[in-house]
Structures are given as structure tokens and as C-alpha cells.
N, C-alpha and C. Protein backbone atom coordinates (compact mmCIF):
# COMPACT_ATOMS: atom_id res chain seq x y z
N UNK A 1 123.33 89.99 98.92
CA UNK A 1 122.04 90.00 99.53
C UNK A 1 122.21 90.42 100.98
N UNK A 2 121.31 90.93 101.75
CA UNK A 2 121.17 91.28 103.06
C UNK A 2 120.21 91.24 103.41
N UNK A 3 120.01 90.76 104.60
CA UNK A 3 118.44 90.58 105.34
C UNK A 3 118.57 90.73 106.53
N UNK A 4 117.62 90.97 107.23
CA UNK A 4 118.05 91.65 109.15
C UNK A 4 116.36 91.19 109.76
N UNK A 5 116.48 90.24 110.86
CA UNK A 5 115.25 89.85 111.10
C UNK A 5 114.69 90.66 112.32
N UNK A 6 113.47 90.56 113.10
CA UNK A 6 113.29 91.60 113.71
C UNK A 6 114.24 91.66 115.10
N UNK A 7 114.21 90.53 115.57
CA UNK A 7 114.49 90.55 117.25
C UNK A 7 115.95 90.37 117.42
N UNK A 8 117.31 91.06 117.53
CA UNK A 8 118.63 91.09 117.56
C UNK A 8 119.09 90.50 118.35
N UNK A 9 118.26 89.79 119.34
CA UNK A 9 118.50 88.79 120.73
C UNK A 9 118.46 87.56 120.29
N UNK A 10 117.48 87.66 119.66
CA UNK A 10 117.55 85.67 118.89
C UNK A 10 118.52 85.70 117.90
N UNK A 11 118.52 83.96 117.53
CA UNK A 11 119.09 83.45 116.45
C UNK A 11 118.60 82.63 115.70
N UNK A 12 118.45 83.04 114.47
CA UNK A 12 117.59 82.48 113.35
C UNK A 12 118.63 81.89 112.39
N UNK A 13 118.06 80.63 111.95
CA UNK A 13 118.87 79.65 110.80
C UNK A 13 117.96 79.74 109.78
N UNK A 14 118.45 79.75 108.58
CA UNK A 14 117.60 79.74 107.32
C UNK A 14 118.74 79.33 106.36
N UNK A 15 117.83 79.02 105.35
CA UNK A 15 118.61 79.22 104.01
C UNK A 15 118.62 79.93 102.85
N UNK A 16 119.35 79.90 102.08
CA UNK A 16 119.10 80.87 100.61
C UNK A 16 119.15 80.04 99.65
N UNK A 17 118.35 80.43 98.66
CA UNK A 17 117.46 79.23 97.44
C UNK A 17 117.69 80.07 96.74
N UNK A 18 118.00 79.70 95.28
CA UNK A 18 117.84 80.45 93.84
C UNK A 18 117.22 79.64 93.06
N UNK A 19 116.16 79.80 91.84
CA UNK A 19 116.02 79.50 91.16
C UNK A 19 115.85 80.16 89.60
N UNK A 20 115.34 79.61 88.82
CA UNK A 20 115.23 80.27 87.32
C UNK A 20 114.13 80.49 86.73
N UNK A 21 112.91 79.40 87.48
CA UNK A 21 111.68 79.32 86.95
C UNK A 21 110.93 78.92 87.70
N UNK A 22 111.04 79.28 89.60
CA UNK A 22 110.09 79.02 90.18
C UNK A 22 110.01 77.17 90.44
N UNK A 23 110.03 76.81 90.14
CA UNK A 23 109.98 75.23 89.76
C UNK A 23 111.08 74.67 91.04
N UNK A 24 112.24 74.65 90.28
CA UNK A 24 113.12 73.61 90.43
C UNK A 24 114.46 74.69 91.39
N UNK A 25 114.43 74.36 92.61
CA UNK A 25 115.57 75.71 93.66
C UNK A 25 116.70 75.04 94.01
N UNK A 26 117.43 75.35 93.93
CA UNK A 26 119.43 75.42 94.46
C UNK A 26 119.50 76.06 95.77
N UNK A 27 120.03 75.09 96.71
CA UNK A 27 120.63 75.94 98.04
C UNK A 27 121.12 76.69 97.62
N UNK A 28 121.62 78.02 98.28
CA UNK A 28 122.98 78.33 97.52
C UNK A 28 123.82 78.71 99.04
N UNK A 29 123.28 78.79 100.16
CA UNK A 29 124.17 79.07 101.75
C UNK A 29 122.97 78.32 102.59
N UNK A 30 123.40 78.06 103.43
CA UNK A 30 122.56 77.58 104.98
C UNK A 30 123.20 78.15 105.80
N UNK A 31 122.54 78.88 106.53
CA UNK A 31 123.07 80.18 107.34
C UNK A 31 122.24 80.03 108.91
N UNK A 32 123.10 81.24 109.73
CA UNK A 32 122.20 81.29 111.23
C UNK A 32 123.22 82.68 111.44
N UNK A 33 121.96 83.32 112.36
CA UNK A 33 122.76 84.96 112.43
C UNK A 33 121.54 85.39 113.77
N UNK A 34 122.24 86.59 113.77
CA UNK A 34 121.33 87.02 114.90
C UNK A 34 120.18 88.47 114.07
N UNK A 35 119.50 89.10 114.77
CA UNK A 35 118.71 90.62 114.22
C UNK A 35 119.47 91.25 113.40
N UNK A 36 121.11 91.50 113.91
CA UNK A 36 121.41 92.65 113.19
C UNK A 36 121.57 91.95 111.54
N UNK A 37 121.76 92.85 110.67
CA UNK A 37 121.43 93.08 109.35
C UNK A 37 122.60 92.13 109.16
N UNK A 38 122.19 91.00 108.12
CA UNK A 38 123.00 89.83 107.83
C UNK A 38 123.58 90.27 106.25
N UNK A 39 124.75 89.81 106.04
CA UNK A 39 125.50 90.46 104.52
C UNK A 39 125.59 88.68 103.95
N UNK A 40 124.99 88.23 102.81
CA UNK A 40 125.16 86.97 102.00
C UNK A 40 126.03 87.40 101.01
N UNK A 41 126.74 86.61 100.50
CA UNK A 41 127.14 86.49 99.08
C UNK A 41 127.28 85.37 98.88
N UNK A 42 126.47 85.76 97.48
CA UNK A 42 126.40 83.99 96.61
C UNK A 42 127.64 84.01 95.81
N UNK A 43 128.56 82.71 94.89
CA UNK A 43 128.95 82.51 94.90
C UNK A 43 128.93 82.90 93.41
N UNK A 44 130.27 83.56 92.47
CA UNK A 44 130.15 84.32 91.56
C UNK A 44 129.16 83.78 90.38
N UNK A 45 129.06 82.50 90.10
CA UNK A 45 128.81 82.07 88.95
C UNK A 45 127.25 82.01 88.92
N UNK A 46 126.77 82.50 90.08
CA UNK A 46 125.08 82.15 90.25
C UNK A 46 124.39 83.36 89.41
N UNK A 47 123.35 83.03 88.89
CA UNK A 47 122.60 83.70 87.95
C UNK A 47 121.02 83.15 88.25
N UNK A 48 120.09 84.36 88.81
CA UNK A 48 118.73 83.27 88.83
C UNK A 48 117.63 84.44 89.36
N UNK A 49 116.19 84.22 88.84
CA UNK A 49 115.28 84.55 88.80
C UNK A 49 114.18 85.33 90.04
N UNK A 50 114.74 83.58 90.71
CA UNK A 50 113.66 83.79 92.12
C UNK A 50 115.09 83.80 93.24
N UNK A 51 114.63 83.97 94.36
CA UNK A 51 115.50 84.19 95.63
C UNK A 51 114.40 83.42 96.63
N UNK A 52 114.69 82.69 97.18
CA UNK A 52 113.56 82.17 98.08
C UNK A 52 114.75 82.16 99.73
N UNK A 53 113.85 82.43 100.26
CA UNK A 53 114.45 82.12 102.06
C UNK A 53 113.42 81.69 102.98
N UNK A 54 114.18 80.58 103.52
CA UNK A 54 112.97 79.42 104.23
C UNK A 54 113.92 79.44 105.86
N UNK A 55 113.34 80.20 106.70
CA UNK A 55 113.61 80.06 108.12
C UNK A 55 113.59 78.68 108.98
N UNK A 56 114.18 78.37 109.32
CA UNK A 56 114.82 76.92 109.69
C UNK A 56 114.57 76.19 111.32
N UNK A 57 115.27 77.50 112.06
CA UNK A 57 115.59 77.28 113.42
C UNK A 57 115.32 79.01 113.86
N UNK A 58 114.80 79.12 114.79
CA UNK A 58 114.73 80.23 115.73
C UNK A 58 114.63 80.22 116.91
N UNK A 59 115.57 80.66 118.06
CA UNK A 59 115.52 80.58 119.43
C UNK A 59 114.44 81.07 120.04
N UNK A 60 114.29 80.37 121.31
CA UNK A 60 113.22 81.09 121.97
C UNK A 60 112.23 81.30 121.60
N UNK A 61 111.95 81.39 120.63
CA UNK A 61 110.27 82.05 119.59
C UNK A 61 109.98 80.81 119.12
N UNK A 62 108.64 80.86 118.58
CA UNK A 62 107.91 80.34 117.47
C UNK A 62 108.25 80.61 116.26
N UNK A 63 108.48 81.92 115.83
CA UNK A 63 108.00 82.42 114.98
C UNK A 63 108.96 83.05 114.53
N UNK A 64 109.21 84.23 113.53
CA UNK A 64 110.15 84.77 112.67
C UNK A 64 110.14 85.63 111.85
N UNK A 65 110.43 86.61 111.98
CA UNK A 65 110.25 88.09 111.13
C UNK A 65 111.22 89.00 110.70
N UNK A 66 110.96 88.60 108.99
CA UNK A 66 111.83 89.32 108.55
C UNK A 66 111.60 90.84 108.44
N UNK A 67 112.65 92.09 109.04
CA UNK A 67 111.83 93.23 108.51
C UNK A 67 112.29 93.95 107.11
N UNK A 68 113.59 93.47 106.96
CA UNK A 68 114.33 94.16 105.55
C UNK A 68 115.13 93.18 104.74
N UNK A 69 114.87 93.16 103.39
CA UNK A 69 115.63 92.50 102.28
C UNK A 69 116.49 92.91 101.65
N UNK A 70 117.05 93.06 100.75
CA UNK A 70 117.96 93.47 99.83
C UNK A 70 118.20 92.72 99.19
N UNK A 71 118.77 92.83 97.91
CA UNK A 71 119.39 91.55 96.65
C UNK A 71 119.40 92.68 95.52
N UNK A 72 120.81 92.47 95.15
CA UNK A 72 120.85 92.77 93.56
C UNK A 72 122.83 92.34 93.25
N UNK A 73 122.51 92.13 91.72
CA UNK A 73 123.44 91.88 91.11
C UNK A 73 123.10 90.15 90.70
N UNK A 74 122.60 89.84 91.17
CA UNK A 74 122.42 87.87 90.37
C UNK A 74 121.27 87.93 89.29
């Protein structure tokens, strides 16, 4: 997975969620990075439906913007 939020000066904490049916979500990293384009990897055995990411902590700001996603292979 990869994600890159807008402002490369801050630092944003979030996490990464998987699930299978919407319902019921698995951490799967708790993370903090800055703008430039962040590289995840989940952990081989994960297999799942939904991808959820819930922004945590962000410097300086209120607020939080993701501008690009990526995900494949789970």
C-alpha cells in the first residue's frame, strides 16, 4: 500500500485497518510519516476486503489530507 498526504512539512499518525465484511476491522500497522509518499506492507498472511485508514495525530493542523492511495495484492 502507499499513501502520500498533502503537506510534506507535517506529520501525520494514522493507522491501517483491514477487514472482510465491513463489520468487524484488524489493525494491521500504526504508523506516522511525513507528505512524502508513504510505502506500507502488510504482513504476508493478510487477506481482506476493505482497507480503512483513520488519521490519528497531525502537527500543526487541524486537519488532514490525503491526496493519493494505492493498494493491491491483499
Amino acid at each position: 500500500m502507499a499513501i502520500r498526504f498533502e503537506l510534506p512539512a507535517q506529520t501525520y499518525g494514522y493507522s491501517v485497518e483491514t477487514s472482510n465484511d465491513d463489520a468487524l476491522y484488524t489493525v494491521q500497522r500504526t504508523l506516522s510519516g511525513t507528505g512524502a509518499i508513504q510505502q506500507i506492507d502488510f504482513p504476508p498472511d493478510v487477506s481482506a476486503r476493505y482497507v480503512r485508514v483513520t488519521i490519528t495525530t497531525v502537527t500543526n493542523k487541524n486537519w488532514a489530507c490525503v491526496w493519493d492511495f494505492a493498494l493491491s495484492g491483499i
